[in-house]
Protein backbone atom coordinates (compact mmCIF):
# COMPACT_ATOMS: atom_id res chain seq x y z
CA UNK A 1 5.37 -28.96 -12.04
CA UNK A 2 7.74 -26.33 -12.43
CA UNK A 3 8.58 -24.19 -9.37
CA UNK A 4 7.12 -21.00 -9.19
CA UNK A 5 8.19 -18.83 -6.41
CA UNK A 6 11.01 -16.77 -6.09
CA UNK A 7 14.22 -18.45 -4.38
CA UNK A 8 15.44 -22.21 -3.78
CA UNK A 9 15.68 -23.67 -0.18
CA UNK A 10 19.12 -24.20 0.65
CA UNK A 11 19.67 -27.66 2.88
CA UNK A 12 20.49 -25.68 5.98
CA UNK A 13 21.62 -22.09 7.75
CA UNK A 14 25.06 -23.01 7.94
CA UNK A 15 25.14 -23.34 4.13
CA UNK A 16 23.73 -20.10 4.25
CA UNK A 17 25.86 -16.57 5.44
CA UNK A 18 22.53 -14.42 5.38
CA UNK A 19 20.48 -17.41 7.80
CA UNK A 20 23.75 -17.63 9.59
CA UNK A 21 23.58 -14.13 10.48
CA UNK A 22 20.30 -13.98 11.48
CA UNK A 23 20.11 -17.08 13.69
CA UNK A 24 22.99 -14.84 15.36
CA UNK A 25 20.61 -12.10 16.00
CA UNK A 26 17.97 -14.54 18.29
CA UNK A 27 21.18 -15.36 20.53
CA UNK A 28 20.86 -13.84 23.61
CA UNK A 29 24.32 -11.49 22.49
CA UNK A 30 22.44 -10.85 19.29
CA UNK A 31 19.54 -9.67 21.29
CA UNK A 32 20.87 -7.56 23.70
CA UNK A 33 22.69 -5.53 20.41
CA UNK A 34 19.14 -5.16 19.17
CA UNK A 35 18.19 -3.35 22.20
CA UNK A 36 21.09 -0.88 22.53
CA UNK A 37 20.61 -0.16 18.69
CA UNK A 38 17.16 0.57 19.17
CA UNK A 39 17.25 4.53 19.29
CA UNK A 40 20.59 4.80 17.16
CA UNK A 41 21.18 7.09 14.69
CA UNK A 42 22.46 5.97 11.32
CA UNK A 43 24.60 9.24 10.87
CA UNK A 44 26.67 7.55 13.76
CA UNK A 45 26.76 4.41 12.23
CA UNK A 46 30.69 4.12 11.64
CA UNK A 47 31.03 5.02 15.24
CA UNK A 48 28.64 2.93 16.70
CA UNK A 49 29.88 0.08 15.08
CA UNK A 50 33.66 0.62 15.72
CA UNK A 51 32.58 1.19 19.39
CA UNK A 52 30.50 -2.64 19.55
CA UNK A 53 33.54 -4.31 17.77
CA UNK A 54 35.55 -3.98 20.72
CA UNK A 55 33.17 -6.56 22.38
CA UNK A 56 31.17 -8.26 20.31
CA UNK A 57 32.11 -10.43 16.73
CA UNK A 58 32.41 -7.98 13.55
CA UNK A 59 29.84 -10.46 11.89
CA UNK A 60 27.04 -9.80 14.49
CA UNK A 61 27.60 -6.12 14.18
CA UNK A 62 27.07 -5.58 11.05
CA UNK A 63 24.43 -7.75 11.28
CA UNK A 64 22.63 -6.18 14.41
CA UNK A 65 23.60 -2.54 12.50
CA UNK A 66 21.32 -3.75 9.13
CA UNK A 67 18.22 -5.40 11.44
CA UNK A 68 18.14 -1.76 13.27
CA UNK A 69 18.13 0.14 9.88
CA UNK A 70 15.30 -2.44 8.64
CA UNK A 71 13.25 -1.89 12.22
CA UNK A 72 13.11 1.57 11.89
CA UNK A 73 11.97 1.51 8.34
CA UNK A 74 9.39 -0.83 9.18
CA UNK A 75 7.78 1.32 11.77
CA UNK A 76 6.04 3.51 9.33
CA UNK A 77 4.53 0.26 8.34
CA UNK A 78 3.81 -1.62 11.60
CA UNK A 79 4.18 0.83 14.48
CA UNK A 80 7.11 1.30 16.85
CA UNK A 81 5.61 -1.47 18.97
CA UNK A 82 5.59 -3.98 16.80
CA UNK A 83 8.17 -3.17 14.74
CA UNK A 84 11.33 -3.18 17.77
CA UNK A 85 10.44 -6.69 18.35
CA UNK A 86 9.84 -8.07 14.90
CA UNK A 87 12.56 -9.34 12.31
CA UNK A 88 12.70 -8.46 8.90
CA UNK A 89 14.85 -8.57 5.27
CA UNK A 90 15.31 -5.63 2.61
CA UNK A 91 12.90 -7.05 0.44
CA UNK A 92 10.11 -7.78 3.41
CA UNK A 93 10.31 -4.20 4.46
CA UNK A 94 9.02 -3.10 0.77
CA UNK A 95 6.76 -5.72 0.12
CA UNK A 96 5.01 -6.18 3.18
CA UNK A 97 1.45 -5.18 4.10
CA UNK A 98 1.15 -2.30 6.11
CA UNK A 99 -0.64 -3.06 9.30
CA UNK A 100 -3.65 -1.30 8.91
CA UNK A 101 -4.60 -2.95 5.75
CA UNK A 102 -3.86 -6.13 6.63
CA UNK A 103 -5.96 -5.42 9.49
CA UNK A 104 -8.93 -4.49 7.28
CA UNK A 105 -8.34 -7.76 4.97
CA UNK A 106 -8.63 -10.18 7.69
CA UNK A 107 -11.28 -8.52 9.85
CA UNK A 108 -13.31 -8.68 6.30
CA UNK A 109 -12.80 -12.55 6.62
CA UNK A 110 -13.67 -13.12 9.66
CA UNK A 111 -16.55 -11.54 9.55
CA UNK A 112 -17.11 -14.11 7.23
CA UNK A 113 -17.15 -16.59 9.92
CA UNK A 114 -13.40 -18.09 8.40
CA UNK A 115 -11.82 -19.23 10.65
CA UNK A 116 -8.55 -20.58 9.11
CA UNK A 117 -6.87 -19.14 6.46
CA UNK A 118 -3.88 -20.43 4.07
CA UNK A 119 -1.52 -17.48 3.53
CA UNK A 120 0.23 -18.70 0.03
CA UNK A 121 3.84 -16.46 -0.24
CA UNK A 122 3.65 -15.24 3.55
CA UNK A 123 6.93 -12.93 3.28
CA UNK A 124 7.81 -11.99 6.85
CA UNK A 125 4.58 -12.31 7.90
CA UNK A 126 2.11 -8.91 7.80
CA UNK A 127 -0.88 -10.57 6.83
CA UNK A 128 -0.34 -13.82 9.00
CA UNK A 129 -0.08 -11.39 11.88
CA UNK A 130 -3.26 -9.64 11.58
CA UNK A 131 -5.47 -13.05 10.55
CA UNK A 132 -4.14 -14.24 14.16
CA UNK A 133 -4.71 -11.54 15.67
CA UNK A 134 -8.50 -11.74 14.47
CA UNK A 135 -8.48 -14.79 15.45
CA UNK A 136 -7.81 -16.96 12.52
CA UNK A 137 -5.51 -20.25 12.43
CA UNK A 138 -2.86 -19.69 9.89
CA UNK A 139 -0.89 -21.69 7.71
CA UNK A 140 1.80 -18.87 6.47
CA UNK A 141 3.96 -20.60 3.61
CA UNK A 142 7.26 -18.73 1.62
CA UNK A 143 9.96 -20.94 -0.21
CA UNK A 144 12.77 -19.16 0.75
CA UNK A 145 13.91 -20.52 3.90
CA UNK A 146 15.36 -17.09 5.52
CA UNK A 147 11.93 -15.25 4.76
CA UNK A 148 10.20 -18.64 6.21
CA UNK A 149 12.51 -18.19 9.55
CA UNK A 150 11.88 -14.43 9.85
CA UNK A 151 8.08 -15.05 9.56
CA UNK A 152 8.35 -17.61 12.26
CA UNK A 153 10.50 -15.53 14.48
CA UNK A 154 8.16 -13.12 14.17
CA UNK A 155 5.10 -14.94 15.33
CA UNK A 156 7.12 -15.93 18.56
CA UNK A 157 8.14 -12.70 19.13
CA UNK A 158 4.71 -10.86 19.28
CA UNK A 159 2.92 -14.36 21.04
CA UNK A 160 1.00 -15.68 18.02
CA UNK A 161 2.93 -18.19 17.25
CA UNK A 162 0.15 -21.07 18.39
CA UNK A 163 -1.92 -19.47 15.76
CA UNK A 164 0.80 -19.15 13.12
CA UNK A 165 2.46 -22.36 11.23
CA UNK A 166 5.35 -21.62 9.41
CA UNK A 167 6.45 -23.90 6.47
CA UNK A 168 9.05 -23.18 4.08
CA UNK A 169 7.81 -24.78 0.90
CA UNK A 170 6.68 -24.34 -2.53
CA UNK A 171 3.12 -23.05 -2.66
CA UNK A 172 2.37 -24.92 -5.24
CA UNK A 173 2.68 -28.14 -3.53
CA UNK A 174 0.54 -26.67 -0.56
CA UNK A 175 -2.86 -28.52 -0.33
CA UNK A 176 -5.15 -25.81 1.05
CA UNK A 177 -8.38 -27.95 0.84
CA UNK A 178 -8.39 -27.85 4.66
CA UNK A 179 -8.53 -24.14 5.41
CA UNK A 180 -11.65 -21.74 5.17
CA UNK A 181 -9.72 -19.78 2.79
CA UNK A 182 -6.53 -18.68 0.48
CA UNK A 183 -4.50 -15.62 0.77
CA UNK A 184 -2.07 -15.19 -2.11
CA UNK A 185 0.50 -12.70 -2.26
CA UNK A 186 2.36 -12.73 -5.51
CA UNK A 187 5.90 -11.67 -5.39
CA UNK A 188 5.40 -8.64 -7.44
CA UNK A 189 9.46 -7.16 -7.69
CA UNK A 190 12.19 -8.90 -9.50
CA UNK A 191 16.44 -8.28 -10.06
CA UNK A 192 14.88 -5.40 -11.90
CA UNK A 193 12.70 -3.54 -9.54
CA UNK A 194 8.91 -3.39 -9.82
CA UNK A 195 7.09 -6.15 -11.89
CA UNK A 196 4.05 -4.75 -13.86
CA UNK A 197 3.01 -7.70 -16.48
CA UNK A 198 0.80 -9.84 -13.68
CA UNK A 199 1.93 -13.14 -15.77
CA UNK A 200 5.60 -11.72 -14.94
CA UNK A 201 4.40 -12.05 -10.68
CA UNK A 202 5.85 -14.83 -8.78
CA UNK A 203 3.60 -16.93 -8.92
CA UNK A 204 2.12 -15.80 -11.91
CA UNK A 205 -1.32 -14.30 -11.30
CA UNK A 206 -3.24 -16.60 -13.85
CA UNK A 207 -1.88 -19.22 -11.29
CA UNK A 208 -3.13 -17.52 -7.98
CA UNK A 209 -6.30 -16.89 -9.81
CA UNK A 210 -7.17 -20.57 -10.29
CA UNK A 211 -5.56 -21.49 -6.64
CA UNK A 212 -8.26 -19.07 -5.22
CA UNK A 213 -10.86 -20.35 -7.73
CA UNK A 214 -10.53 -23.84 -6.02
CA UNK A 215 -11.08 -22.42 -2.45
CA UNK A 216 -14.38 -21.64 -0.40
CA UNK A 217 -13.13 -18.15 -0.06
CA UNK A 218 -10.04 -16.33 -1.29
CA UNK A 219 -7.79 -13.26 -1.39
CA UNK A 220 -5.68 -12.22 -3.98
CA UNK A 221 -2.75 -9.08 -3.29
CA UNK A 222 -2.22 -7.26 -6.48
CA UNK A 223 -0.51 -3.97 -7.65
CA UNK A 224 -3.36 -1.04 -7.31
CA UNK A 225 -2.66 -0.20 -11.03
CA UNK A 226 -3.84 -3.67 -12.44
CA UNK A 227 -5.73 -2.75 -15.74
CA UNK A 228 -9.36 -3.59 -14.96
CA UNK A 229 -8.95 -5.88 -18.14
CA UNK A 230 -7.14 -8.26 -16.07
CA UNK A 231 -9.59 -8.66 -13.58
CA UNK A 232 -11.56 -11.60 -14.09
CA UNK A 233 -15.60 -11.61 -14.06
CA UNK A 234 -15.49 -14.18 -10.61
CA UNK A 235 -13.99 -11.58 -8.71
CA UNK A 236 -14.99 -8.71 -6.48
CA UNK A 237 -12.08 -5.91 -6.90
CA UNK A 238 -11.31 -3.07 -3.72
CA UNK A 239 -8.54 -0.85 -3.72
CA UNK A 240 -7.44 0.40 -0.58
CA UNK A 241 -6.13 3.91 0.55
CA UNK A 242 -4.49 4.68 3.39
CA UNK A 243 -4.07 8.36 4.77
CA UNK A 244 -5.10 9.27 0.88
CA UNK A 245 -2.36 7.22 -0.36
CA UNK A 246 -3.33 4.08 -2.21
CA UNK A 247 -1.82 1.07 -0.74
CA UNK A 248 -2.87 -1.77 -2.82
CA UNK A 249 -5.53 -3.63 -4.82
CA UNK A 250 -7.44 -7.21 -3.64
CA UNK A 251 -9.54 -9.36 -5.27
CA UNK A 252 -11.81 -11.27 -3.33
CA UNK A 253 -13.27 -14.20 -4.46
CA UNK A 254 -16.40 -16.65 -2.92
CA UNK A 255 -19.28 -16.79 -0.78
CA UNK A 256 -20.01 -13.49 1.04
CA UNK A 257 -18.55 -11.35 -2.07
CA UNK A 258 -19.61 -10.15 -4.99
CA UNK A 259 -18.13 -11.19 -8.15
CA UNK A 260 -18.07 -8.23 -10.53
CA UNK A 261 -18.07 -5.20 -8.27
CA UNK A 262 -15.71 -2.23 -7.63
CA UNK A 263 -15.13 -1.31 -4.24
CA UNK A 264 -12.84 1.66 -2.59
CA UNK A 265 -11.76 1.35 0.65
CA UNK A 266 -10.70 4.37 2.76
CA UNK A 267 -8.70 3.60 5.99
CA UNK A 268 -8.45 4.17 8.99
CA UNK A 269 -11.94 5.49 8.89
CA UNK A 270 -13.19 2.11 6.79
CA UNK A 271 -15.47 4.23 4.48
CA UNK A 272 -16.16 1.93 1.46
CA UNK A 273 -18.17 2.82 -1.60
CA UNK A 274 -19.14 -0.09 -4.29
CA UNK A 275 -20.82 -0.04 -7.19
CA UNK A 276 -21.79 -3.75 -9.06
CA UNK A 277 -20.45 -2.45 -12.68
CA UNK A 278 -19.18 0.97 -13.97
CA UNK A 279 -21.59 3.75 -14.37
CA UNK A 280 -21.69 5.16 -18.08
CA UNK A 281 -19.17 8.35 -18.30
CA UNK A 282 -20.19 11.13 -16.47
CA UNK A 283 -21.04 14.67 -17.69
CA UNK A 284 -18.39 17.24 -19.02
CA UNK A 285 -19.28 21.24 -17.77
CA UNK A 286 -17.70 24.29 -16.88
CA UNK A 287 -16.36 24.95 -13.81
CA UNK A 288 -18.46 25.97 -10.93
CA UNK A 289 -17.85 27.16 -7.47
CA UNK A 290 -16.83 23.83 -6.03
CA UNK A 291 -14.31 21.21 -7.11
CA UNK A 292 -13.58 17.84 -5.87
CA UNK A 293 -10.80 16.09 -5.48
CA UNK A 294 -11.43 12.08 -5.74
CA UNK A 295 -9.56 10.00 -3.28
CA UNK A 296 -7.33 7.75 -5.09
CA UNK A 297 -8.87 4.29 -4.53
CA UNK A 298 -12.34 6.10 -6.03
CA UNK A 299 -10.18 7.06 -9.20
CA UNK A 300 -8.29 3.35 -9.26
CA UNK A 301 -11.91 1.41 -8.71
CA UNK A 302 -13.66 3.80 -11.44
CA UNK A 303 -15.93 4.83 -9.62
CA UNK A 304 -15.55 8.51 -9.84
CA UNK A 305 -18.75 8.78 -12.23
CA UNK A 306 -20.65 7.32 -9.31
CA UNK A 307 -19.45 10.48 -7.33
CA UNK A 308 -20.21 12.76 -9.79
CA UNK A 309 -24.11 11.10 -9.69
CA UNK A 310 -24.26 11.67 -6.47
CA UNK A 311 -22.81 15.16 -5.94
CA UNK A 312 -25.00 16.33 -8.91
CA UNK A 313 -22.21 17.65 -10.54
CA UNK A 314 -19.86 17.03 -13.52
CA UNK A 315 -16.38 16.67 -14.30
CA UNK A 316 -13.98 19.42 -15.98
CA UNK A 317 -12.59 17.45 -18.57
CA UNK A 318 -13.51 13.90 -19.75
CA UNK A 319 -9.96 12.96 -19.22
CA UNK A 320 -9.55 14.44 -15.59
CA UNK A 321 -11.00 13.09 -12.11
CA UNK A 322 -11.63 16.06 -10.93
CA UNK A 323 -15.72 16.92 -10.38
CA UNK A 324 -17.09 20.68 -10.20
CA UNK A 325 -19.99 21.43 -8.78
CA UNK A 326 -22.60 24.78 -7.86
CA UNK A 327 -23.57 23.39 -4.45
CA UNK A 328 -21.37 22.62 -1.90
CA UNK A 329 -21.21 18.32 -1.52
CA UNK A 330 -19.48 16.44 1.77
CA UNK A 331 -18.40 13.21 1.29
CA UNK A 332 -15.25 10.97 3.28
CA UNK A 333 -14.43 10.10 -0.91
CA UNK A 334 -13.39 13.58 -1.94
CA UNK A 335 -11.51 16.48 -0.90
CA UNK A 336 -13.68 19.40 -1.68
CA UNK A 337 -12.46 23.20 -2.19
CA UNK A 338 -13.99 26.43 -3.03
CA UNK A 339 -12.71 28.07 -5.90
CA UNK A 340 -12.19 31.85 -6.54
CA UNK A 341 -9.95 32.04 -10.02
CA UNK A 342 -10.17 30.31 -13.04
CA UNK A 343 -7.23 31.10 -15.42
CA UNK A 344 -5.64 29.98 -18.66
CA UNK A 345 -2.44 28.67 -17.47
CA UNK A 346 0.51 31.48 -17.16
CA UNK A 347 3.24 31.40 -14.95
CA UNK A 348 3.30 35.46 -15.21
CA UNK A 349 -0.50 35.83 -14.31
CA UNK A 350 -0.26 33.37 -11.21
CA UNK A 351 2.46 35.33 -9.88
CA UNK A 352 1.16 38.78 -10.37
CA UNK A 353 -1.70 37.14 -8.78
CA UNK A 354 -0.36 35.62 -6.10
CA UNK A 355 1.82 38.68 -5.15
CA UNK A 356 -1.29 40.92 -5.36
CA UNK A 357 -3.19 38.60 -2.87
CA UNK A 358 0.17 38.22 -0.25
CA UNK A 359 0.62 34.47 -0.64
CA UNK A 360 3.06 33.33 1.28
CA UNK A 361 1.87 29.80 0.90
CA UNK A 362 0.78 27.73 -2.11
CA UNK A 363 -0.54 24.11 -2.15
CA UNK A 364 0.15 22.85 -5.69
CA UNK A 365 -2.06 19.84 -6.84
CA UNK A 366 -2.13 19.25 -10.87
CA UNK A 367 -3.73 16.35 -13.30
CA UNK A 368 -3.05 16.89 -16.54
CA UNK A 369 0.10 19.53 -16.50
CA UNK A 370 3.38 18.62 -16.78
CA UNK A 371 4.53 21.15 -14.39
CA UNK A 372 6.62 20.44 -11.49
CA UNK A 373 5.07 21.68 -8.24
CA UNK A 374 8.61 22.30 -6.68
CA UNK A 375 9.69 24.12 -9.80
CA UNK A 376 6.93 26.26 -9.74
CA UNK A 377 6.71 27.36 -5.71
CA UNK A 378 10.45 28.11 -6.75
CA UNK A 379 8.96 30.59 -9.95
CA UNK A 380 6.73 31.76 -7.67
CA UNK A 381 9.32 33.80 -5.10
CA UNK A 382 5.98 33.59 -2.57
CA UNK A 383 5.96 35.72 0.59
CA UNK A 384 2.99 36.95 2.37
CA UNK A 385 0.47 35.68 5.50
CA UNK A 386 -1.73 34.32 3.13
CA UNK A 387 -2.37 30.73 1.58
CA UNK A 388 -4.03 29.04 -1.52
CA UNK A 389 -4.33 26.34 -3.25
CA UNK A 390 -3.27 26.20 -7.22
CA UNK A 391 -4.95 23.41 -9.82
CA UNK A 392 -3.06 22.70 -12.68
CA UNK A 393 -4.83 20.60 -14.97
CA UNK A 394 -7.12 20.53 -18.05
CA UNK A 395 -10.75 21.92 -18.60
CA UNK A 396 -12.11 20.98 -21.77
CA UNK A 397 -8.77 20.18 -22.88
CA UNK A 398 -7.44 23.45 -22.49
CA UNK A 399 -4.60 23.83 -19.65
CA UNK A 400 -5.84 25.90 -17.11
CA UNK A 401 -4.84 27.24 -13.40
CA UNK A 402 -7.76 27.17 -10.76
CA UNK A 403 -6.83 28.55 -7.83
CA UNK A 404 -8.84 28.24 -4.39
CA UNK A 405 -9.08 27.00 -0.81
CA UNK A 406 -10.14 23.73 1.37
CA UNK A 407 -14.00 23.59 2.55
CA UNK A 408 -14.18 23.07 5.94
């Protein structure tokens, strides 16, 4: 069988200058660098790293100096806590999990009752972190041997390593018929930058497809803007937002799911809607006092229409998710906001507008428009106490300003 992930294992770290380097960092020298770097300032960097060359090898400098700039990147992901003690690469810093919905993923497991879990193209070792620390026994797996040795590193560092078994292998070569489940996370960048054609994912994702196929219960990481043609009828598909920002898509397949269905997950608050097939389009009317703005795992899942049903309301354009209505509607799934002007779009009229009603601060959101929200705060020349928010976007296909402010 041909080999499928990413990288080649090299025979050893001393063949290696990048596993060289970073066995360098878990020396006692290495570690104490860590620690002074913590709080450092990259502005500073030529300084600070003329000042440790004095007493410590230029190798391990530069080194510790590129491990610091990775840790504070990767707090946004995993928390200051976890982050200062954990290792990472360039590439595991993008392509990692963020904590919280890793969190969510293996909670949903084991509340399944799994209770071991093979995680198929680990990285450094988000997801295998939050299965054992709900826990689950994991086998984490990654065939490049550096990202293999940072995932293990990592599970020592935070105390999960009797949960966590590291092997640096091909995943294709991984028998997973012991474990309650399969997590698969496809390498989805390449020497190009982002990968969009799933066959183009390392592995492909016809391949993790039929690896989670064969297990009791299975996981499957893809990009949140997978068409939904891609999506097989055996699995149940959840996109996941974060903050209002979505994070990523997962398709769950076996017992305790439900094959078919579109879910949207909000975190941290874990509000989920589902629906077990897409609704028929929803209604097309004018604008009324209210207008909703979808989060974006609703618009991702398709399940906007399923909003509109239950708000009672419609949607401003067929080609735009955003939902008017005459009553006021509450829901964790939208943002809602009252609205006081609807205007064909005009750069002149919104600023004679906005001067007349002292707006010193505008919130631009557009679907639809072309327009640049920078560019046009910059048009605007605002000044005043007041604030608004402007829609730019289409109703019945005509481009159109509505201009308002958040309920609540």
């Amino acid at each position: 069988m041909d080999r499928v992930n990413a990288s080649t294992p090299s025979a050893s770290s001393a063949d290696d200058p990048a596993r060289a380097a970073f066995a360098a960092l878990r020396t006692p020298e290495g570690e104490q660098l860590l620690a002074e770097l913590r709080d450092h300032d990259p502005a500073d960097e030529l300084a600070t790293a003329t000042r440790l060359r004095r007493t410590h090898p230029a190798e391990l400098v530069s080194a510790a100096l590129g491990q610091a700039r990775l840790r504070q990147r990767a707090v946004a992901k995993f928390g200051a806590e976890d982050a200062y003690r954990m290792y990472f690469t360039p590439n595991g810093v993008e392509q990692a999990t963020r904590t919280s919905v890793a969190a969510h993923r293996a909670a949903r497991f084991a509340g399944l009752g799994v209770r071991s879990v093979a995680d198929l193209c680990c990285g450094i070792g988000g997801d295998a972190i939050a299965l054992a620390r709900a826990g689950i026994s994991v086998l984490a797996v990654d065939r490049d041997p550096l990202t293999a040795e940072v995932a293990r590193a990592n599970a020592q560092a935070l105390g999960l390593a009797d949960l966590i078994e590291v092997r640096c292998a091909d995943v294709t070569e991984i028998d997973t018929a012991p474990y309650d489940a399969v997590f698969v996370d496809p390498a989805r960048r390449g020497g190009r930058g982002r990968i969009f054609d799933p066959e183009a994912y390392s592995p492909p994702l016809s391949w993790a497809t039929s690896a989670a196929l064969k297990a009791p219960r299975a996981a499957l990481k893809i990009a949140p803007g997978i068409p939904h043609e891609a999506i097989g009828p055996e699995a149940e598909a959840e996109w996941i937002s974060d903050g209002g920002d979505v994070k990523e898509a997962v398709l769950w397949y076996g017992e305790g799911f439900a094959p078919g269905a579109f879910r949207a997950t909000l975190l941290p608050s874990g509000a989920t809607l589902s629906a077990p097939a897409p609704l028929p389009a929803p209604p097309v009317g004018p604008v009324g006092r209210y207008l909703y703005e979808p989060d974006g795992a609703v618009i991702r899942a398709h399940l906007v229409a399923d909003l509109v049903e239950r708000c009672g309301g419609r949607l401003v354009d067929e080609t735009i998710a955003y939902i008017t209505s005459d009553e006021p509607y509450s829901s964790p799934y939208v943002a809602g906001y009252e609205i006081t002007d609807e205007l064909p779009f005009s750069m002149k009229r919104l600023k004679a507008l906005l001067r007349e009603r002292q707006i010193g601060v505008l919130t631009v959101k557009k679907r639809g428009s072309a327009v640049e929200p920078e560019e046009l705060r910059r048009r605007m020349k605002l000044s005043g106490p007041g604030s608004a928010t402007v829609f730019l976007t289409r109703v019945a296909g005509a481009p159109t300003m509505l201009i308002g402010h958040p309920l609540g």
